[in-house]
N, C-alpha and C. Protein backbone atom coordinates (compact mmCIF):
# COMPACT_ATOMS: atom_id res chain seq x y z
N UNK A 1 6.21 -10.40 13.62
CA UNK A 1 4.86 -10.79 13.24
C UNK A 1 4.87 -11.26 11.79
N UNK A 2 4.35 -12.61 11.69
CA UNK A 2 4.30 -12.75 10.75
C UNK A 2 2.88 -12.68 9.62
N UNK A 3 3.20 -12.21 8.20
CA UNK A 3 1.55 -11.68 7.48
C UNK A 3 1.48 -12.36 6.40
N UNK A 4 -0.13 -12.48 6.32
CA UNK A 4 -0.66 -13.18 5.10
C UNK A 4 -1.27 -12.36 4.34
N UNK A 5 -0.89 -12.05 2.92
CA UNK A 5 -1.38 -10.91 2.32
C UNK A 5 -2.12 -12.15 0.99
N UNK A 6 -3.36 -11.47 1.21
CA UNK A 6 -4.64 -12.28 0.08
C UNK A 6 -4.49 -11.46 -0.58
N UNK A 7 -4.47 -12.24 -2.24
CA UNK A 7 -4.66 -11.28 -3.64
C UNK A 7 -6.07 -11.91 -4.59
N UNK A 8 -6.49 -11.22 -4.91
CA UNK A 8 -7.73 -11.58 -5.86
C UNK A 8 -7.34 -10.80 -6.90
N UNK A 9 -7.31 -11.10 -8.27
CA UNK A 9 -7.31 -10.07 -9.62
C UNK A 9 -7.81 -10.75 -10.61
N UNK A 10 -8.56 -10.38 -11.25
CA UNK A 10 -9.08 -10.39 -12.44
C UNK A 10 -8.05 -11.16 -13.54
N UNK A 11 -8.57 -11.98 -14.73
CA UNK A 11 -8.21 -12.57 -15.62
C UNK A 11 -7.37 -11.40 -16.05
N UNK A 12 -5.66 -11.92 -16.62
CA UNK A 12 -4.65 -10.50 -17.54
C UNK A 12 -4.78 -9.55 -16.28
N UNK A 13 -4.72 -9.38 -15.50
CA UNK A 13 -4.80 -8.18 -14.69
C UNK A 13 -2.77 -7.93 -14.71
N UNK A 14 -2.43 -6.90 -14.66
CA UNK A 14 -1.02 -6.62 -14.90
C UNK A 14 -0.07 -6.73 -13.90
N UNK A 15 0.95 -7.01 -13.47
CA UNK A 15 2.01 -7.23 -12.48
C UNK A 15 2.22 -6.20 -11.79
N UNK A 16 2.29 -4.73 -12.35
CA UNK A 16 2.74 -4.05 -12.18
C UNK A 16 1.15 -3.21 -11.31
N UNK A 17 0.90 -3.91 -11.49
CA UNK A 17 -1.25 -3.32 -10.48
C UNK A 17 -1.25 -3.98 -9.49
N UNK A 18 -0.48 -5.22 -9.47
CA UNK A 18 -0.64 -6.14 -8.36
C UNK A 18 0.16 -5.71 -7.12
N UNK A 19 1.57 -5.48 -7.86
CA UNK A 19 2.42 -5.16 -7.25
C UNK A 19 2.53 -3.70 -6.02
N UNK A 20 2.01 -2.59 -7.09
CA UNK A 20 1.45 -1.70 -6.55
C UNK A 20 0.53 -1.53 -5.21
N UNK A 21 -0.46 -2.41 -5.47
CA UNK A 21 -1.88 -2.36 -4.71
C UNK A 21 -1.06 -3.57 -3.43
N UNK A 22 -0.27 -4.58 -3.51
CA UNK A 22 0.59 -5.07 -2.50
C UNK A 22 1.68 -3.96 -1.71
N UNK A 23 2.45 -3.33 -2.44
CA UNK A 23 2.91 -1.90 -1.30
C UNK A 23 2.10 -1.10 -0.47
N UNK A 24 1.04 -0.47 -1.67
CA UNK A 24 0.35 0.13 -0.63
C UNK A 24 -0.70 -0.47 0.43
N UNK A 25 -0.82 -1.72 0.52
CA UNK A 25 -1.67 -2.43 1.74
C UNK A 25 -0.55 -2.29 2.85
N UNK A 26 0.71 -3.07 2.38
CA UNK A 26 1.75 -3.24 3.57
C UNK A 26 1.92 -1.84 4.17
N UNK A 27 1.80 -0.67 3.56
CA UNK A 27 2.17 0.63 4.23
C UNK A 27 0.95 1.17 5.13
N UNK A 28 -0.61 1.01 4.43
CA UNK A 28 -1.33 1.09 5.51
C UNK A 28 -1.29 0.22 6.46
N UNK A 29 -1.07 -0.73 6.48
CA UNK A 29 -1.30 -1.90 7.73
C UNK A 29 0.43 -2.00 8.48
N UNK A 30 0.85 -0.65 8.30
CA UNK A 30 2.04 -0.68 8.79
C UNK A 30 2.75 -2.01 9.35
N UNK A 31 3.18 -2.57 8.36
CA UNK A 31 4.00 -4.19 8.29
C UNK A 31 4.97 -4.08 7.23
N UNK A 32 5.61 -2.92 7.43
CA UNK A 32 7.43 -2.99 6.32
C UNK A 32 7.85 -4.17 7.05
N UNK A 33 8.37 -4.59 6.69
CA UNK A 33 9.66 -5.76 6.52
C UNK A 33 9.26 -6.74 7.68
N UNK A 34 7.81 -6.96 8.05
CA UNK A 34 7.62 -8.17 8.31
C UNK A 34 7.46 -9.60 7.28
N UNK A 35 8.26 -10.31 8.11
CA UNK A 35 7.83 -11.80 7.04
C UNK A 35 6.46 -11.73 6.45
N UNK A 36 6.27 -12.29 5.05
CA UNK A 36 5.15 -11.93 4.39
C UNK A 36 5.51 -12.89 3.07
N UNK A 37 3.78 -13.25 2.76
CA UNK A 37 3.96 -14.33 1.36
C UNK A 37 2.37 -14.22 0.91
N UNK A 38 2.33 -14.55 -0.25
CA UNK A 38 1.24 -13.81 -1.23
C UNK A 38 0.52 -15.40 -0.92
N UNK A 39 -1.20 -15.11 -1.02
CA UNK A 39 -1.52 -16.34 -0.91
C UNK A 39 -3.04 -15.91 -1.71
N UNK A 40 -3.57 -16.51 -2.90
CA UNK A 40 -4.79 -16.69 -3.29
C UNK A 40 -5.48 -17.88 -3.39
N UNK A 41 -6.17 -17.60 -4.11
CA UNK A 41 -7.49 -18.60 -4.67
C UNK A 41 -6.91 -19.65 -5.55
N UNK A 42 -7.04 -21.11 -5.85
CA UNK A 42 -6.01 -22.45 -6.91
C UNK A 42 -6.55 -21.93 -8.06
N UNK A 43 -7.89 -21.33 -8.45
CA UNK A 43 -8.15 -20.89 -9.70
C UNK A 43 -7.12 -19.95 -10.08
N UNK A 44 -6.39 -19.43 -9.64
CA UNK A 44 -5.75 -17.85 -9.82
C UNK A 44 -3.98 -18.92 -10.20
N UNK A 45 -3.69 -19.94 -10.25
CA UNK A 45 -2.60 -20.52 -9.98
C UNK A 45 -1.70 -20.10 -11.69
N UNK A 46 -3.04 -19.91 -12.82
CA UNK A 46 -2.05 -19.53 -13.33
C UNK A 46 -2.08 -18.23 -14.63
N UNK A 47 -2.71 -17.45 -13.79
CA UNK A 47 -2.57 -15.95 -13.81
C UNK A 47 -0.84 -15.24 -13.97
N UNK A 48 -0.34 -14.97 -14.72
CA UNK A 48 0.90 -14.53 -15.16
C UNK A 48 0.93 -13.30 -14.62
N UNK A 49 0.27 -12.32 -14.35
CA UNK A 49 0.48 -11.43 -13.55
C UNK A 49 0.62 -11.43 -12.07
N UNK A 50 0.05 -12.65 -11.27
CA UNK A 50 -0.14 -12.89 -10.01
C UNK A 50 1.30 -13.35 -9.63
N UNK A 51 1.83 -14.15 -10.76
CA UNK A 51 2.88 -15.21 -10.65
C UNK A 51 3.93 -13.93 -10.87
N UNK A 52 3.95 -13.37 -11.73
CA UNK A 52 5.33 -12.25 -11.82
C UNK A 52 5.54 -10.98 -10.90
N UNK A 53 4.04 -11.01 -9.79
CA UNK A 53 4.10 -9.81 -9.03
C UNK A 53 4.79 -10.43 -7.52
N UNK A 54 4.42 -11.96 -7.82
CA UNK A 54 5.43 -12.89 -6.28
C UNK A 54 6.88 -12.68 -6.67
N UNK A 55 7.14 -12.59 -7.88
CA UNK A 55 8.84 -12.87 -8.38
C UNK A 55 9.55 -11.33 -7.90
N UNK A 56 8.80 -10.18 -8.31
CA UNK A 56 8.94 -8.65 -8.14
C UNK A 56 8.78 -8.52 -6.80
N UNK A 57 8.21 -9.07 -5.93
CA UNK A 57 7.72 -8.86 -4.82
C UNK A 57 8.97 -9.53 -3.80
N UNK A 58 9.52 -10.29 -4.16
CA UNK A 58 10.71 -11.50 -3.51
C UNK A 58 9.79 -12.09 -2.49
N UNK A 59 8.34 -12.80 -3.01
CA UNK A 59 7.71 -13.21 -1.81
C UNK A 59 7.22 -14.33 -2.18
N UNK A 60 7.18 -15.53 -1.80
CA UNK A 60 6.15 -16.66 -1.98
C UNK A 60 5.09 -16.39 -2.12
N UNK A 61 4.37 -17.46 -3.15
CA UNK A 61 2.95 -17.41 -3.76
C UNK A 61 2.36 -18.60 -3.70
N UNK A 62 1.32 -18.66 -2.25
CA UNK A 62 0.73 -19.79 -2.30
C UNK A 62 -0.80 -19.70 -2.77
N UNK A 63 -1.21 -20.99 -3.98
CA UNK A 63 -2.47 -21.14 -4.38
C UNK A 63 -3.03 -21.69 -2.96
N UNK A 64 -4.31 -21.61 -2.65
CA UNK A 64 -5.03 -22.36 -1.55
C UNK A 64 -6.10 -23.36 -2.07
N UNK A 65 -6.39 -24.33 -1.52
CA UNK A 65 -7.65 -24.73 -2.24
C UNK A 65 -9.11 -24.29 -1.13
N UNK A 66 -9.66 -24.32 -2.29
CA UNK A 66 -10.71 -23.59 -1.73
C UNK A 66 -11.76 -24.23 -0.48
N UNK A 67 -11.46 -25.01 -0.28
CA UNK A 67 -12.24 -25.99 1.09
C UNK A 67 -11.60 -24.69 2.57
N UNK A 68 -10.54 -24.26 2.37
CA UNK A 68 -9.64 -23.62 3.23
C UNK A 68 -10.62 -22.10 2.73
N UNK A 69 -10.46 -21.66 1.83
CA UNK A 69 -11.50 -20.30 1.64
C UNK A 69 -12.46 -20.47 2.47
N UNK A 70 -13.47 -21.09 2.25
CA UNK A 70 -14.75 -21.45 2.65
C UNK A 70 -14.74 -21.46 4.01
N UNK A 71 -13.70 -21.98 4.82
CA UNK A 71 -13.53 -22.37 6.19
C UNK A 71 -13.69 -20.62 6.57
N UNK A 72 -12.51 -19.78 6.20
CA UNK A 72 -12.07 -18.83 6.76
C UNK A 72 -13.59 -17.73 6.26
N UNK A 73 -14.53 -17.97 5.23
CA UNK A 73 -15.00 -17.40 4.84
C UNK A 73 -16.12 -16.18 5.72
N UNK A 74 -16.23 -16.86 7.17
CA UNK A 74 -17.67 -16.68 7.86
C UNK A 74 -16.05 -14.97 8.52
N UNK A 75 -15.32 -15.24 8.62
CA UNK A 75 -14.51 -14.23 9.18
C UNK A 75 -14.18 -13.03 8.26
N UNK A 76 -14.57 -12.62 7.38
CA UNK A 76 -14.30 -11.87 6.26
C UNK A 76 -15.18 -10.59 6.60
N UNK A 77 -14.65 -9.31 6.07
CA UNK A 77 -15.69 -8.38 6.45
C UNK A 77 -16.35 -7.65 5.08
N UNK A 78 -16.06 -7.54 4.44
CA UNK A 78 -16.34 -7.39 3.04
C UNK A 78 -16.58 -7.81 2.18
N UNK A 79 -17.56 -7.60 1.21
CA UNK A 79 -18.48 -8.85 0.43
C UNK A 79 -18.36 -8.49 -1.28
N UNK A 80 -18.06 -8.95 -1.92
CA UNK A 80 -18.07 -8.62 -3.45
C UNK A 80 -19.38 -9.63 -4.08
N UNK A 81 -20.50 -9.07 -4.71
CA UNK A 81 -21.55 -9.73 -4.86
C UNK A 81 -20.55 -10.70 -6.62
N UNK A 82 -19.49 -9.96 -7.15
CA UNK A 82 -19.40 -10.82 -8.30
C UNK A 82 -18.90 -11.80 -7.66
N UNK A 83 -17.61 -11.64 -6.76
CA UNK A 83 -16.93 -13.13 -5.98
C UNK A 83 -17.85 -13.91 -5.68
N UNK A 84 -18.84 -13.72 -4.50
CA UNK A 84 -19.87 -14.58 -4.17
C UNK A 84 -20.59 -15.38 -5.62
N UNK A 85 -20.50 -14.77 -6.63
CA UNK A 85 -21.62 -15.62 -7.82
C UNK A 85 -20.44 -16.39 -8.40
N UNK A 86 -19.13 -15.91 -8.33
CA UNK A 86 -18.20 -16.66 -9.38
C UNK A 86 -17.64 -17.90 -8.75
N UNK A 87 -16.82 -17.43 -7.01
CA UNK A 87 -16.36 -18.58 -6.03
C UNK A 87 -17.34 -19.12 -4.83
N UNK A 88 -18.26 -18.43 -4.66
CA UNK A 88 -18.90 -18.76 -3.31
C UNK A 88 -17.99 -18.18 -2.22
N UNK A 89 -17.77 -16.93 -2.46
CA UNK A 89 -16.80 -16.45 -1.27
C UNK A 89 -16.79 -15.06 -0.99
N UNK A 90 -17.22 -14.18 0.25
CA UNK A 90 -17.12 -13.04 0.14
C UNK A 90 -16.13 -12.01 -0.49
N UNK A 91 -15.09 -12.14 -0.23
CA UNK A 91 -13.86 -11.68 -0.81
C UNK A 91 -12.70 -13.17 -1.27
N UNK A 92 -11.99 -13.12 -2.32
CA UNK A 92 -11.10 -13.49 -2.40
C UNK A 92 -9.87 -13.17 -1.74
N UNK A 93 -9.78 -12.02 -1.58
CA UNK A 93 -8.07 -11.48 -0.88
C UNK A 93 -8.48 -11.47 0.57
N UNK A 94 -9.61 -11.44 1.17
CA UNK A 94 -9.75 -11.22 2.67
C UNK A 94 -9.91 -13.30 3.41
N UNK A 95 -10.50 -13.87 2.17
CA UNK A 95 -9.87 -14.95 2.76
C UNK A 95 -8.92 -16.19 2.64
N UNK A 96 -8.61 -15.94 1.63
CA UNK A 96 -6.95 -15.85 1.48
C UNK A 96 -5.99 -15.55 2.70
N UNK A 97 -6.13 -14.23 2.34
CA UNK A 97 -5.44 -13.30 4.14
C UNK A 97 -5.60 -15.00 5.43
N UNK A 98 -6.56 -14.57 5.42
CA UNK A 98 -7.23 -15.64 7.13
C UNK A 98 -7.01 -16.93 6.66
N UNK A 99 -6.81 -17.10 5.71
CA UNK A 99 -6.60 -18.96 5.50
C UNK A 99 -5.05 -19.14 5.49
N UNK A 100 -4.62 -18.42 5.17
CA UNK A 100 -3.00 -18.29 4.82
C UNK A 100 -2.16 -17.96 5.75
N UNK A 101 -2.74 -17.28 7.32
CA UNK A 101 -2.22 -17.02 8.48
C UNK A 101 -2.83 -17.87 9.45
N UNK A 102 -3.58 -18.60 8.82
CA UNK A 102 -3.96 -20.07 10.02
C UNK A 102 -4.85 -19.57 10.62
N UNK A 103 -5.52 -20.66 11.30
CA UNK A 103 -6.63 -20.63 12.37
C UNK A 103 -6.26 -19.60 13.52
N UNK A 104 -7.75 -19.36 13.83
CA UNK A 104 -7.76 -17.91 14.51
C UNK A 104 -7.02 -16.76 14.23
N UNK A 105 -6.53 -16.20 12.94
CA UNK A 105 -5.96 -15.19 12.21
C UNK A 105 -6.83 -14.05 12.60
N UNK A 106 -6.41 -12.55 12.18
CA UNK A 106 -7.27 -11.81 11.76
C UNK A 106 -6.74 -11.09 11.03
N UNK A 107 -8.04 -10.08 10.66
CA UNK A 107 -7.38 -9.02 9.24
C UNK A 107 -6.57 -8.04 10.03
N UNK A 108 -5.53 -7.52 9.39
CA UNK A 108 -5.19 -6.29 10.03
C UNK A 108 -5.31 -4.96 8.72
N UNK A 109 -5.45 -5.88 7.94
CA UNK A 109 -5.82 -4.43 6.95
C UNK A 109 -6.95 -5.56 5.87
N UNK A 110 -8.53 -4.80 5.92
CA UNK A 110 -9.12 -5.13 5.34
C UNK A 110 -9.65 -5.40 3.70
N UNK A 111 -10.10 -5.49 2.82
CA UNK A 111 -9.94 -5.06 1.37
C UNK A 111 -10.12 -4.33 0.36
N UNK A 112 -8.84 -3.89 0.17
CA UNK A 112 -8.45 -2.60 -0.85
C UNK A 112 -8.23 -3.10 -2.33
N UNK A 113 -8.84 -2.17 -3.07
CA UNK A 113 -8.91 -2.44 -4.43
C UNK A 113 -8.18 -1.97 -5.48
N UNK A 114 -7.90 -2.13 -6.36
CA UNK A 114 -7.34 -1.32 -7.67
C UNK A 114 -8.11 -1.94 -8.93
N UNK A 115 -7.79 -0.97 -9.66
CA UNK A 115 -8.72 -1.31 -10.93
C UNK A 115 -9.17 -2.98 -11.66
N UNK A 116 -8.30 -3.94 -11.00
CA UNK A 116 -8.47 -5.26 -11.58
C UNK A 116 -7.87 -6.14 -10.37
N UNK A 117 -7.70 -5.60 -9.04
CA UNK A 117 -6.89 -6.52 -8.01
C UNK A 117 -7.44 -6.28 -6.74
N UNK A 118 -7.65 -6.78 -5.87
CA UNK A 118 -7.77 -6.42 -4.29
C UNK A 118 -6.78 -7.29 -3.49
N UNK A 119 -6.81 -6.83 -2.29
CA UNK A 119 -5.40 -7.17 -1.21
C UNK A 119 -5.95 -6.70 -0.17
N UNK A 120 -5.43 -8.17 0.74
CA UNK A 120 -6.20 -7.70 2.18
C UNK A 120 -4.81 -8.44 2.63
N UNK A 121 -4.63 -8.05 4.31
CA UNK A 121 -3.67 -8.59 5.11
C UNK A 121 -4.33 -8.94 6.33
N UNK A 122 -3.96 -10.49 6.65
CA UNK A 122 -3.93 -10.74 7.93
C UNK A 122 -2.47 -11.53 8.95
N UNK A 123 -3.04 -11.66 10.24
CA UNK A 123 -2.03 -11.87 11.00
C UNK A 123 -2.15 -13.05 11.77
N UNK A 124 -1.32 -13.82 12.00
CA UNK A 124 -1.22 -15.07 12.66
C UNK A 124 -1.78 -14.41 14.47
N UNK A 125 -2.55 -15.81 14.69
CA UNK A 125 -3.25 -15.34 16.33
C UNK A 125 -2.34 -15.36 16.77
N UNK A 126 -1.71 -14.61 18.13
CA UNK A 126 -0.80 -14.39 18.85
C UNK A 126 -1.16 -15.30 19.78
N UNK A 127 -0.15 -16.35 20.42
CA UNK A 127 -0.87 -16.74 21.58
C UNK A 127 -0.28 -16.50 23.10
């Protein structure tokens, strides 16, 4: 199975928060050592913590543009009233997740937070 893990973090948010709050999603959403690649928001493209937690992580880091957010957006289950005022988007990491595992995706682990980051995982539709 392959997973799309959405990251949202805050401006300076630290590598080592990102990184963190990325283990512990993969362990609840029990997905060790499935294929997996970090995918956010193009605003986030150059966030130095986002970028050094893909390098620590040994995982690809794809920016999305946001026409692709928006698409996946109506599928999201969790709502951040600052995201909505800043991107027009319920969550950043939940649709990320669903844009980044393609059409008809879903979450398998919804969005979890840490002090400056959230991380959600989804999964390519099985067909």
């Amino acid at each position: 199975m392959k997973i799309a893990i959405g990251v949202g973090c805050r401006k300076d948010c630290a590598s080592e928060i990102i990184v963190a709050l990325v283990r512990r999603a993969i362990a609840r959403a029990h997905c060790e050592g499935s294929p997996a690649a970090l995918y956010s928001h193009q605003a986030k493209s150059l966030e130095p913590g986002l970028i050094a937690a893909a390098a620590k992580l040994e995982m690809p880091l794809v920016f999305l543009d946001p026409k692709l957010l928006d698409e996946a957006a109506p599928r999201a289950v969790t709502r951040s009233e600052k995201v909505i005022d800043m991107f027009g988007l319920p969550s950043i990491a939940e649709t990320a997740a669903l844009a980044g595992a393609g059409a008809g995706a879903e979450l398998i682990l919804a969005r979890i937070s840490d002090s400056c980051a959230s991380c959600a995982i989804a999964k390519e539709r099985q067909s």
